[in-house]
N, C-alpha and C. Protein backbone atom coordinates (compact mmCIF):
# COMPACT_ATOMS: atom_id res chain seq x y z
N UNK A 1 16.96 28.01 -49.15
CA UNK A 1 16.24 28.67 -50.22
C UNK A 1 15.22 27.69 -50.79
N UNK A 2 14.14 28.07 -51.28
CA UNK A 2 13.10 27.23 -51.43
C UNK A 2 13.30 26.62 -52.77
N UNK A 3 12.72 25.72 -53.47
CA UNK A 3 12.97 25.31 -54.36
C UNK A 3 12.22 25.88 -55.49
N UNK A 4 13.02 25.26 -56.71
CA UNK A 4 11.65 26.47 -58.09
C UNK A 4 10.87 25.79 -58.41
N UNK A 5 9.71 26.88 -58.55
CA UNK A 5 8.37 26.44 -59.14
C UNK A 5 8.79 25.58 -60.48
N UNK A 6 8.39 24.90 -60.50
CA UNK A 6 8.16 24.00 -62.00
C UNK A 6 6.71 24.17 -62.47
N UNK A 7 6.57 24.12 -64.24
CA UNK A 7 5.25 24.14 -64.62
C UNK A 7 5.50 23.31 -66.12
N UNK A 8 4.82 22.86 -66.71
CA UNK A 8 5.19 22.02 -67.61
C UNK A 8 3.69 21.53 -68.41
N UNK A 9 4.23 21.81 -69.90
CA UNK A 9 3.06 22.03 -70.70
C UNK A 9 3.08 20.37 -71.64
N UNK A 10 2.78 19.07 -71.13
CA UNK A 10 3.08 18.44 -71.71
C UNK A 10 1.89 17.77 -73.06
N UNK A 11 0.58 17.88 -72.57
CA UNK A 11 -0.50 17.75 -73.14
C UNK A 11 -1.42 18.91 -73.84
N UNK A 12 -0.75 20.32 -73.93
CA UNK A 12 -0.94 21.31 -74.63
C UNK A 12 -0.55 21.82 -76.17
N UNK A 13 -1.36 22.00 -76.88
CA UNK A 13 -1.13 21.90 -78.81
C UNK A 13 -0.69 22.93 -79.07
N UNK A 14 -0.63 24.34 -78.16
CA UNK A 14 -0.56 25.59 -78.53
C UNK A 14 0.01 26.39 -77.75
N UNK A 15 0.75 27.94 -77.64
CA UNK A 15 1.24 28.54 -76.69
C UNK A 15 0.45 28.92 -75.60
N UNK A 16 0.55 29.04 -74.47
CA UNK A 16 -0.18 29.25 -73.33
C UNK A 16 0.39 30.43 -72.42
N UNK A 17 -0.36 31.54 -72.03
CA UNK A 17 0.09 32.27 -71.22
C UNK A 17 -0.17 32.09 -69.93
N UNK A 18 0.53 31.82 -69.39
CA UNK A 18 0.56 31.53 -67.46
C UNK A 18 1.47 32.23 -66.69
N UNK A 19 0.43 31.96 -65.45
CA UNK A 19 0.95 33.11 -64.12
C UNK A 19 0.63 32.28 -63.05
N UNK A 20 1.97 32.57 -61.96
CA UNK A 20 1.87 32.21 -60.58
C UNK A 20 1.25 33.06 -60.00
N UNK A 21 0.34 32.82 -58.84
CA UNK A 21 -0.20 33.83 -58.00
C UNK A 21 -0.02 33.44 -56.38
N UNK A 22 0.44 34.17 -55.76
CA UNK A 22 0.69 33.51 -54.13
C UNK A 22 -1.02 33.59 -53.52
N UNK A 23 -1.15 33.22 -52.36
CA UNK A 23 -2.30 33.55 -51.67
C UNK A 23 -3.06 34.45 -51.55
N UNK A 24 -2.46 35.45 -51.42
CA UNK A 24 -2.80 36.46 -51.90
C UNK A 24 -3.47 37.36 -52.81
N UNK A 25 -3.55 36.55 -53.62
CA UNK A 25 -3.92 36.99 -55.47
C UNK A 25 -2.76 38.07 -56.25
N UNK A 26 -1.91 38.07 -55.48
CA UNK A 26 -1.09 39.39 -56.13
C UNK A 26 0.22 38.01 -57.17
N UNK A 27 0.31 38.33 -58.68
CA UNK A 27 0.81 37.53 -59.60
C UNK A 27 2.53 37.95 -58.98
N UNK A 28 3.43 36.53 -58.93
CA UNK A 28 4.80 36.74 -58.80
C UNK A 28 5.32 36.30 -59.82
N UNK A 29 5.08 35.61 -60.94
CA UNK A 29 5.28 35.62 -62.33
C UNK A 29 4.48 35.19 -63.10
N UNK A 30 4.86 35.76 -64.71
CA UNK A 30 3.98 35.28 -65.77
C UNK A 30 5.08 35.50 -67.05
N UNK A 31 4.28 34.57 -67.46
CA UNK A 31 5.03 33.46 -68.60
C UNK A 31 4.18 33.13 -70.00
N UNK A 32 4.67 33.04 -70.99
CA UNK A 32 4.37 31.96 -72.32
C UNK A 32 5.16 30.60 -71.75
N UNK A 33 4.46 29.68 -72.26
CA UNK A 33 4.91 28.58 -72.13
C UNK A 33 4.59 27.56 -73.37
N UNK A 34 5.58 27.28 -74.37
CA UNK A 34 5.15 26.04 -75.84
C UNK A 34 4.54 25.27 -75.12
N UNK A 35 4.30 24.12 -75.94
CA UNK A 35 3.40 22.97 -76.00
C UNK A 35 5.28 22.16 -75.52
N UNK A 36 4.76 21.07 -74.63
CA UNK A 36 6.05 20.50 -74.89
C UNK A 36 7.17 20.81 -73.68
N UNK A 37 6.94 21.99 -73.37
CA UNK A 37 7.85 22.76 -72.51
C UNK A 37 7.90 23.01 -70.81
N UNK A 38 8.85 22.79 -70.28
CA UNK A 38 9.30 22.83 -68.89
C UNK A 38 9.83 24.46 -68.59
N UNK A 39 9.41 25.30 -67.42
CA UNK A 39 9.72 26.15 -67.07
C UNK A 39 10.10 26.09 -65.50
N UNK A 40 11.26 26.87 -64.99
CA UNK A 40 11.88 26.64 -63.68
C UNK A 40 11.69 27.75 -63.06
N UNK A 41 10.48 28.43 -62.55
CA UNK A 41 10.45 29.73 -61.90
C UNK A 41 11.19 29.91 -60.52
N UNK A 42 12.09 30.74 -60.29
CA UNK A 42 12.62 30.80 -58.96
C UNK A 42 11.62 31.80 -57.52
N UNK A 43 11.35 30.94 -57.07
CA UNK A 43 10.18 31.65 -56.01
C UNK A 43 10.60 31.80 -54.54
N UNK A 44 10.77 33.05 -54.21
CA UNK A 44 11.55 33.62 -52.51
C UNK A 44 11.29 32.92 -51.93
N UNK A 45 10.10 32.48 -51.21
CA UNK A 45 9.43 31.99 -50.46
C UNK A 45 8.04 30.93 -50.35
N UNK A 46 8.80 29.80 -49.46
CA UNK A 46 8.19 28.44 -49.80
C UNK A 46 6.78 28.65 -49.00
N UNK A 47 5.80 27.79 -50.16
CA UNK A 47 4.17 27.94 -49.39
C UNK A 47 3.43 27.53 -50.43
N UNK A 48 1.83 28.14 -50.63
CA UNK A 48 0.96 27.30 -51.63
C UNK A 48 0.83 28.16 -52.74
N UNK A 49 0.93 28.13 -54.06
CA UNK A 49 0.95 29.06 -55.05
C UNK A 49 -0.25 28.66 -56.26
N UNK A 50 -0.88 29.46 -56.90
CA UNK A 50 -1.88 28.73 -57.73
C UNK A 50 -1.22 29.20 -59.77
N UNK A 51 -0.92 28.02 -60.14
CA UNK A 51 -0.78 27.90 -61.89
C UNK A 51 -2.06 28.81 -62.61
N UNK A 52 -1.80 29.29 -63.14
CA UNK A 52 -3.20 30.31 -63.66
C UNK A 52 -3.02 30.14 -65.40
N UNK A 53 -3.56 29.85 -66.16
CA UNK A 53 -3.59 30.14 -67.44
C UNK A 53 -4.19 31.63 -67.64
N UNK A 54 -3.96 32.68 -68.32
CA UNK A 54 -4.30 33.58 -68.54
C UNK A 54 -5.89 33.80 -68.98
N UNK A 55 -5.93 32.39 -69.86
CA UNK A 55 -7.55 32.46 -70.39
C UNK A 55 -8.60 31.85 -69.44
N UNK A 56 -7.84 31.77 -68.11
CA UNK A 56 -8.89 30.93 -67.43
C UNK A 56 -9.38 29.25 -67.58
N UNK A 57 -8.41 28.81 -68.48
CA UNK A 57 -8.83 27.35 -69.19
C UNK A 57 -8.40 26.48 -67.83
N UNK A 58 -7.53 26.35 -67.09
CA UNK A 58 -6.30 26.21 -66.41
C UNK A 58 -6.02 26.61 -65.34
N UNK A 59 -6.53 26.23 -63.99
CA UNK A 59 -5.74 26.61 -62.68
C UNK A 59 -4.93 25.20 -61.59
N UNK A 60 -4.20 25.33 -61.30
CA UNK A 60 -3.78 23.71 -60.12
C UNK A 60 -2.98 24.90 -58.88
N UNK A 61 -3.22 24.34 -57.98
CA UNK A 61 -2.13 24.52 -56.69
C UNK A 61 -1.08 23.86 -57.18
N UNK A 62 0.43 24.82 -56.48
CA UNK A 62 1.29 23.78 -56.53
C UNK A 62 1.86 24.32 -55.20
N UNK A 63 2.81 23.43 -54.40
CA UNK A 63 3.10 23.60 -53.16
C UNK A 63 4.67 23.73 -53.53
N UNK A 64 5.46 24.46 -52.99
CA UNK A 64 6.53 25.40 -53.01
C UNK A 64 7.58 24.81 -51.67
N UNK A 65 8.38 23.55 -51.19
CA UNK A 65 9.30 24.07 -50.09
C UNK A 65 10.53 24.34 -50.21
């Protein structure tokens, strides 16, 4: 089983809405995330996924095995 997405808001002052998106563009989760805060998304299937802030401020790849 692949391991979980991690995302982590450590240099952020304010709440943030974020979403995983596979290759695809189709979103497999979305989230608030505090300032401060670690989230453990559990994701089916290992591969390349993109961090999305909702406002667009915010995108990174993260790699999934």
């Amino acid at each position: 089983m692949p391991a979980p997405a991690v995302v982590s808001s450590p240099t952020m002052s304010e709440v943030v809405s974020v979403r995983i998106l596979n290759t695809a563009g189709q979103t497999i989760a979305e989230f608030d995330i505090q300032p401060g805060e670690t989230i453990e998304t559990r994701v089916n299937i290992s591969g390349i996924y993109v961090v999305q802030s909702t406002d667009g401020h915010y995108t990174k790849k993260m790699a999934v095995k």
